[in-house]
N, C-alpha and C. Protein backbone atom coordinates (compact mmCIF):
# COMPACT_ATOMS: atom_id res chain seq x y z
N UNK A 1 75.47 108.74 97.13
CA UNK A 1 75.21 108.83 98.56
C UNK A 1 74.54 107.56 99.06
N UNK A 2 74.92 106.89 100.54
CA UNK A 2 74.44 105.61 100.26
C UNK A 2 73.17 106.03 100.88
N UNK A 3 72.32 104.96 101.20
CA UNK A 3 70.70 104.79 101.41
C UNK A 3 70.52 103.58 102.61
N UNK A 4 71.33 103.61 103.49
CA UNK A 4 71.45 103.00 104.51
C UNK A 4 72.51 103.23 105.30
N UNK A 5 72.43 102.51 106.86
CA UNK A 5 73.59 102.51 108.00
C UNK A 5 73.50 100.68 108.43
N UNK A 6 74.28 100.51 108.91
CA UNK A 6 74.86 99.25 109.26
C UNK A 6 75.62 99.41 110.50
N UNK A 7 75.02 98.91 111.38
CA UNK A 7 75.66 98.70 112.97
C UNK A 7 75.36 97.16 113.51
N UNK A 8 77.09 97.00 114.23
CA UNK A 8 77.08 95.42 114.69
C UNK A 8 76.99 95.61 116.47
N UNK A 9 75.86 94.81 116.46
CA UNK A 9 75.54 94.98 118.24
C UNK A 9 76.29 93.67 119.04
N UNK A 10 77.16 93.37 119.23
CA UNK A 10 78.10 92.00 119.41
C UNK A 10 77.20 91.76 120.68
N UNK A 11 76.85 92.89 121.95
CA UNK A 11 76.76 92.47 122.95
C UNK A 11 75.10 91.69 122.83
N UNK A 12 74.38 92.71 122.18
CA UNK A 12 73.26 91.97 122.06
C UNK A 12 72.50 90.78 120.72
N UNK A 13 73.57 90.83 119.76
CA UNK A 13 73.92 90.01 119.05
C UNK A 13 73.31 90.09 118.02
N UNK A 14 73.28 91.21 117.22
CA UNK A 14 71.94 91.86 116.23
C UNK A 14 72.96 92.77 115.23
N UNK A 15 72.47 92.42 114.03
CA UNK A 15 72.97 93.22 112.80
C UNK A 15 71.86 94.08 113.05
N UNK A 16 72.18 95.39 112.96
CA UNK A 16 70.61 96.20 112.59
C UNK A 16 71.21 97.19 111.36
N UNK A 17 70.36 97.25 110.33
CA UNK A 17 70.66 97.91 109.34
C UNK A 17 68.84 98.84 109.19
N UNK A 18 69.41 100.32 108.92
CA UNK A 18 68.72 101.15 108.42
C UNK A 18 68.64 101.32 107.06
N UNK A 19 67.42 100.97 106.33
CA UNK A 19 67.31 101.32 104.83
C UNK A 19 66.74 102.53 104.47
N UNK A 20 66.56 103.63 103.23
CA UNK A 20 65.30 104.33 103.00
C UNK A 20 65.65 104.74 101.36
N UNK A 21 64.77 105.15 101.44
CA UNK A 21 65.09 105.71 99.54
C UNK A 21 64.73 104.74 98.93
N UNK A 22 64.46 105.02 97.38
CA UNK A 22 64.37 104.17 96.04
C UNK A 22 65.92 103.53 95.74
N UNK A 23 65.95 102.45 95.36
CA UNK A 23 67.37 101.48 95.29
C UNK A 23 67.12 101.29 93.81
N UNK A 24 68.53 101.73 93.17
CA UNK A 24 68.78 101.34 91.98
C UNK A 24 70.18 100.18 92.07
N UNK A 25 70.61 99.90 91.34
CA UNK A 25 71.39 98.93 91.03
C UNK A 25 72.91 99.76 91.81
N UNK A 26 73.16 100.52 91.88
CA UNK A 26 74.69 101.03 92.63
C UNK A 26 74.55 101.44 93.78
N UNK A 27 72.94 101.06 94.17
CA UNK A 27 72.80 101.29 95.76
C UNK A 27 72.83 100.05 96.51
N UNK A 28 72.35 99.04 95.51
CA UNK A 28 71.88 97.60 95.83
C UNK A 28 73.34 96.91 96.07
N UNK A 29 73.91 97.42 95.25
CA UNK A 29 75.87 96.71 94.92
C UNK A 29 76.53 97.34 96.06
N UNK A 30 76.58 98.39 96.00
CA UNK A 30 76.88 98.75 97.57
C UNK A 30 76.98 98.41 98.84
N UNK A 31 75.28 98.19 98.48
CA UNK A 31 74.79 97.84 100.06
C UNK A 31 74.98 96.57 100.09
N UNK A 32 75.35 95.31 99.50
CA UNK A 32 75.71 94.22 99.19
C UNK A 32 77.14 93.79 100.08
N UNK A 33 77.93 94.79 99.02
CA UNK A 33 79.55 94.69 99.05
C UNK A 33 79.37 95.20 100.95
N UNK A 34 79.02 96.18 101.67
CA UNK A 34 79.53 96.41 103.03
C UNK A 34 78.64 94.88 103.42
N UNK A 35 77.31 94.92 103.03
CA UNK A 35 77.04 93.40 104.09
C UNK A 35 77.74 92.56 104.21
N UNK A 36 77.92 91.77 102.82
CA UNK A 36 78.67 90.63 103.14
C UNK A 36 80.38 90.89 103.81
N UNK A 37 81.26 92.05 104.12
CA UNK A 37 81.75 92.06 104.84
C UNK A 37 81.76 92.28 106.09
N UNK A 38 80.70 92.92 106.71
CA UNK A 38 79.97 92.54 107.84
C UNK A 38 79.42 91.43 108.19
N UNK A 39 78.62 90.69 107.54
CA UNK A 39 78.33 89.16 107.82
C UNK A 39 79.47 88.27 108.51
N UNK A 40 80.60 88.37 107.03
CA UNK A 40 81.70 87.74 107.02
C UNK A 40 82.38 87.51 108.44
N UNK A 41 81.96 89.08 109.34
CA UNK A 41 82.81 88.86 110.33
C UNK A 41 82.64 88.60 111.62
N UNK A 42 81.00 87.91 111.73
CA UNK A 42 80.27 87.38 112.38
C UNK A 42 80.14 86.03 112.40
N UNK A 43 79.26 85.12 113.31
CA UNK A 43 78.30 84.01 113.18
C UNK A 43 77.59 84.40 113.27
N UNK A 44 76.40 84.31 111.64
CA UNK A 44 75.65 85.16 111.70
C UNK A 44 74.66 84.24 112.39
N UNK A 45 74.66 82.92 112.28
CA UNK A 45 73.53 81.88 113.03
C UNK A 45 73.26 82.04 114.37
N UNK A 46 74.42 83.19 115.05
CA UNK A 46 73.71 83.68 116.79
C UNK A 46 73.38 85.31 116.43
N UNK A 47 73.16 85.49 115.28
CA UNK A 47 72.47 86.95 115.21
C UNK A 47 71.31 87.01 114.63
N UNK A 48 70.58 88.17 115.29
CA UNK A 48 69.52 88.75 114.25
C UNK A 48 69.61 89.91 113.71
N UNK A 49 69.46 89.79 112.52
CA UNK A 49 69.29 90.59 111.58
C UNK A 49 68.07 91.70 111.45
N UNK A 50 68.44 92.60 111.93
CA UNK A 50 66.83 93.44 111.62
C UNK A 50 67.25 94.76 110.77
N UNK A 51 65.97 94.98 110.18
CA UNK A 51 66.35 96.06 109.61
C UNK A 51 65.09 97.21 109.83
N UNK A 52 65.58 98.25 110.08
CA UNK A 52 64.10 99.71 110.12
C UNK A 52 64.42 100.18 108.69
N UNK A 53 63.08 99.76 107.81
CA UNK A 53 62.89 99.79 106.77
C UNK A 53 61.68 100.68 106.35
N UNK A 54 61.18 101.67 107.49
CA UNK A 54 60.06 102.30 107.85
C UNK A 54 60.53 103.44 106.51
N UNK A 55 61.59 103.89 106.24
CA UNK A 55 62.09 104.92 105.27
C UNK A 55 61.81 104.34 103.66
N UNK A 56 61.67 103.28 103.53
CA UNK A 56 62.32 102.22 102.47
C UNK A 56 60.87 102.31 101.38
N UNK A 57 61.33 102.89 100.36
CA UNK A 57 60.19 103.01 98.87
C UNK A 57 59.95 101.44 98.49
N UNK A 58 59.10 101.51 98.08
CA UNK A 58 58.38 100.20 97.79
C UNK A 58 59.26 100.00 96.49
N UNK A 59 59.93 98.38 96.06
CA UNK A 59 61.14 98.39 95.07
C UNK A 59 60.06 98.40 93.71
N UNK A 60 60.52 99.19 92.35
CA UNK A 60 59.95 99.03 91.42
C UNK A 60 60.43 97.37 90.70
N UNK A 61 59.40 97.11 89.76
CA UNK A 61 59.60 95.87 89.27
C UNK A 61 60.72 95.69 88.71
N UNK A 62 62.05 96.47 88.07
CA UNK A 62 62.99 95.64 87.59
C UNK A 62 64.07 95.37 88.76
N UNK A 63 63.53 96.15 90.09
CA UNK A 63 64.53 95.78 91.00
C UNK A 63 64.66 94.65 91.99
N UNK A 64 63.12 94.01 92.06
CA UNK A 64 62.85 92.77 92.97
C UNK A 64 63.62 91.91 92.47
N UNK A 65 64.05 91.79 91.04
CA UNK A 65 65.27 90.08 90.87
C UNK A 65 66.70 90.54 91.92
N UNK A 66 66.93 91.69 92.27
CA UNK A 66 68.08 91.98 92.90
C UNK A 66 67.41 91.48 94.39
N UNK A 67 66.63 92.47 94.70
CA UNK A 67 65.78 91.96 95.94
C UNK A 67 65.97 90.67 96.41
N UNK A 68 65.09 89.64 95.39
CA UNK A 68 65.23 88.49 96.08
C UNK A 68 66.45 87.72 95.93
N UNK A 69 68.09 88.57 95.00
CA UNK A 69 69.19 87.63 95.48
C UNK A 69 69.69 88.32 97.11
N UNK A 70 69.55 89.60 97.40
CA UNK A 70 69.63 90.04 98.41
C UNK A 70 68.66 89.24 99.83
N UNK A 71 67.57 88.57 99.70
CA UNK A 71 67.15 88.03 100.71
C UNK A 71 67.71 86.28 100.11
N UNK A 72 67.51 85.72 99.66
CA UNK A 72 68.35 84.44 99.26
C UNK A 72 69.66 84.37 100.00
N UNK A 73 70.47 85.49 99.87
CA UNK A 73 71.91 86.49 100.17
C UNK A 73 71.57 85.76 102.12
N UNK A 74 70.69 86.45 102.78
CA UNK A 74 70.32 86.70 104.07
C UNK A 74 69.93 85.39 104.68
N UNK A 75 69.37 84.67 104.01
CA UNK A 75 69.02 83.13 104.27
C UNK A 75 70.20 82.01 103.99
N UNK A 76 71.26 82.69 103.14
CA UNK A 76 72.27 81.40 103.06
C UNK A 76 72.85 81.66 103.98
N UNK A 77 72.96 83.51 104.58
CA UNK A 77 74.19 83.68 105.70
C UNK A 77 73.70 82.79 106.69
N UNK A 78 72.63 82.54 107.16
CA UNK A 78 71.99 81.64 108.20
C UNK A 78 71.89 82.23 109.55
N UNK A 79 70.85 83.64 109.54
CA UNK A 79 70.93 84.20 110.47
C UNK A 79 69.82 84.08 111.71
N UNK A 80 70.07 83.96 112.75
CA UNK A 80 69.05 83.20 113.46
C UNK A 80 67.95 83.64 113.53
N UNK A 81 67.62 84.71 113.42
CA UNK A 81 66.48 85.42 113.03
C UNK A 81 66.60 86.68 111.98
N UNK A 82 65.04 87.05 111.06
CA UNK A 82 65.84 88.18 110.12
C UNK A 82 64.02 89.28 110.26
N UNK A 83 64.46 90.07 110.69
CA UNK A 83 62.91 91.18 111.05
C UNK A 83 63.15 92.48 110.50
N UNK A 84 61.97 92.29 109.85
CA UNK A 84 61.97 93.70 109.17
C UNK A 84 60.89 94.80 109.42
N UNK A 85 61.08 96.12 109.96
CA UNK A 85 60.28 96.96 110.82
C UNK A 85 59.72 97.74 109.67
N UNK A 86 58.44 98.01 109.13
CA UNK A 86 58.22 98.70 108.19
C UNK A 86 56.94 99.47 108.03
N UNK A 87 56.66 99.67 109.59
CA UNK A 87 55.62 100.74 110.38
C UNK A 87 54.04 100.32 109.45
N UNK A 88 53.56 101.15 108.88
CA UNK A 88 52.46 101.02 108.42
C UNK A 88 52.30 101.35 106.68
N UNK A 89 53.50 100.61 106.17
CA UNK A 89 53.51 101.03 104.57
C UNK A 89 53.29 99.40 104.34
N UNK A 90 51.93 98.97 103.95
CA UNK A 90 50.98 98.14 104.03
C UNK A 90 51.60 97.70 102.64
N UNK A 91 51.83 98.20 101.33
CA UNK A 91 52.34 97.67 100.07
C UNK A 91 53.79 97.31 100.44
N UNK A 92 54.85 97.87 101.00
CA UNK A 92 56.51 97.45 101.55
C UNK A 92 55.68 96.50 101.84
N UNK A 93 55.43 95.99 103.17
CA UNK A 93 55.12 94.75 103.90
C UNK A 93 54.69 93.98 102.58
N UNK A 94 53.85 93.67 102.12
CA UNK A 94 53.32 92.52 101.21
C UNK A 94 54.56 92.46 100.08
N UNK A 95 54.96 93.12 99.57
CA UNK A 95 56.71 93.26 98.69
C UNK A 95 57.46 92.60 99.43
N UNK A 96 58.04 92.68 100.92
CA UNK A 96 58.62 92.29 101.28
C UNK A 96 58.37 90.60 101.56
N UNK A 97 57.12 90.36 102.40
CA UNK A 97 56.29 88.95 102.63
C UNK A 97 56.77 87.88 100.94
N UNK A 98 56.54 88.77 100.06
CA UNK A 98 56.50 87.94 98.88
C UNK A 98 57.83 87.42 98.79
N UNK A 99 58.41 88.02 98.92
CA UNK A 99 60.04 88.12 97.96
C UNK A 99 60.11 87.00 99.48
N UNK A 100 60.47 87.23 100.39
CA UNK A 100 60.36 86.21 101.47
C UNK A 100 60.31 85.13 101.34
N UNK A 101 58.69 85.21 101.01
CA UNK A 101 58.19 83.59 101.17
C UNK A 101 58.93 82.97 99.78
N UNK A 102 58.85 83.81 98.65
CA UNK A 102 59.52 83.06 97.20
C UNK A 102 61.03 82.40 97.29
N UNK A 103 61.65 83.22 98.23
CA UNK A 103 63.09 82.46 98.19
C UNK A 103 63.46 82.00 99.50
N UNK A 104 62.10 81.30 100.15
CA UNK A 104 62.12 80.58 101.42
C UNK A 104 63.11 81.36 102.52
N UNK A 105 63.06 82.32 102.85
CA UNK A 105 63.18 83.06 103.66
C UNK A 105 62.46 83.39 104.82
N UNK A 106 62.40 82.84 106.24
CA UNK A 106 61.40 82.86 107.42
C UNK A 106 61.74 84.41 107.47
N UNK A 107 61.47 85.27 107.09
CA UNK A 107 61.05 86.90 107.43
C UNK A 107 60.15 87.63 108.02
N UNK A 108 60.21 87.95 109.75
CA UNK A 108 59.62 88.00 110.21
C UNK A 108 59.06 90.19 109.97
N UNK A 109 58.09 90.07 109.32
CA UNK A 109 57.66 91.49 108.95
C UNK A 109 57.02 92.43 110.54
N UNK A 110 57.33 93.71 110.54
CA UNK A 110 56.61 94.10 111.63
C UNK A 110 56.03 95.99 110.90
């Protein structure tokens, strides 16, 4: 069952993707395989990327090397902005900030 939604806002020019749940490796491949054909069918350099990640389990340690090819992934698409909404789960935010800043990713956390 997947662990996200994916909607393309053309008019206002925004990928917004919903995450939640613990991500193992056939959620991560998944959710991979629909992005990059969504990306694909954009410029993603006049979109932003956001995601409500307010649902989203904090990733256990063997899953952040996926993590950060998934934000690496988000920074080569070259998206003009990339925000991630993740309410008040104070450990997500600093997981996320890290993996960010490590694979030079401007990720704007909220």
């Amino acid at each position: 069952m997947k662990k996200f939604d994916m909607s393309l806002n053309k008019t206002n020019k925004e990928l917004n993707i919903r995450i939640w749940g613990m991500y193992g490796p056939d959620d991560a491949n998944s959710f991979i395989e629909e992005f990059t054909k969504i990306a694909a069918s954009i410029q993603p350099s006049e979109f932003v990327l956001f995601f409500d990640a307010e649902e989203l389990k904090v990733s256990t340690q063997d899953m952040v090397p996926m993590m950060e090819g998934c934000f690496k992934m988000y920074k080569d698409f070259g998206f003009k902005k990339v925000v991630a909404k993740v309410g008040s789960n104070v450990t997500l935010k600093m997981q996320l900030t890290r993996v960010g800043r490590g694979v030079g990713l401007a990720l704007e956390v909220v």
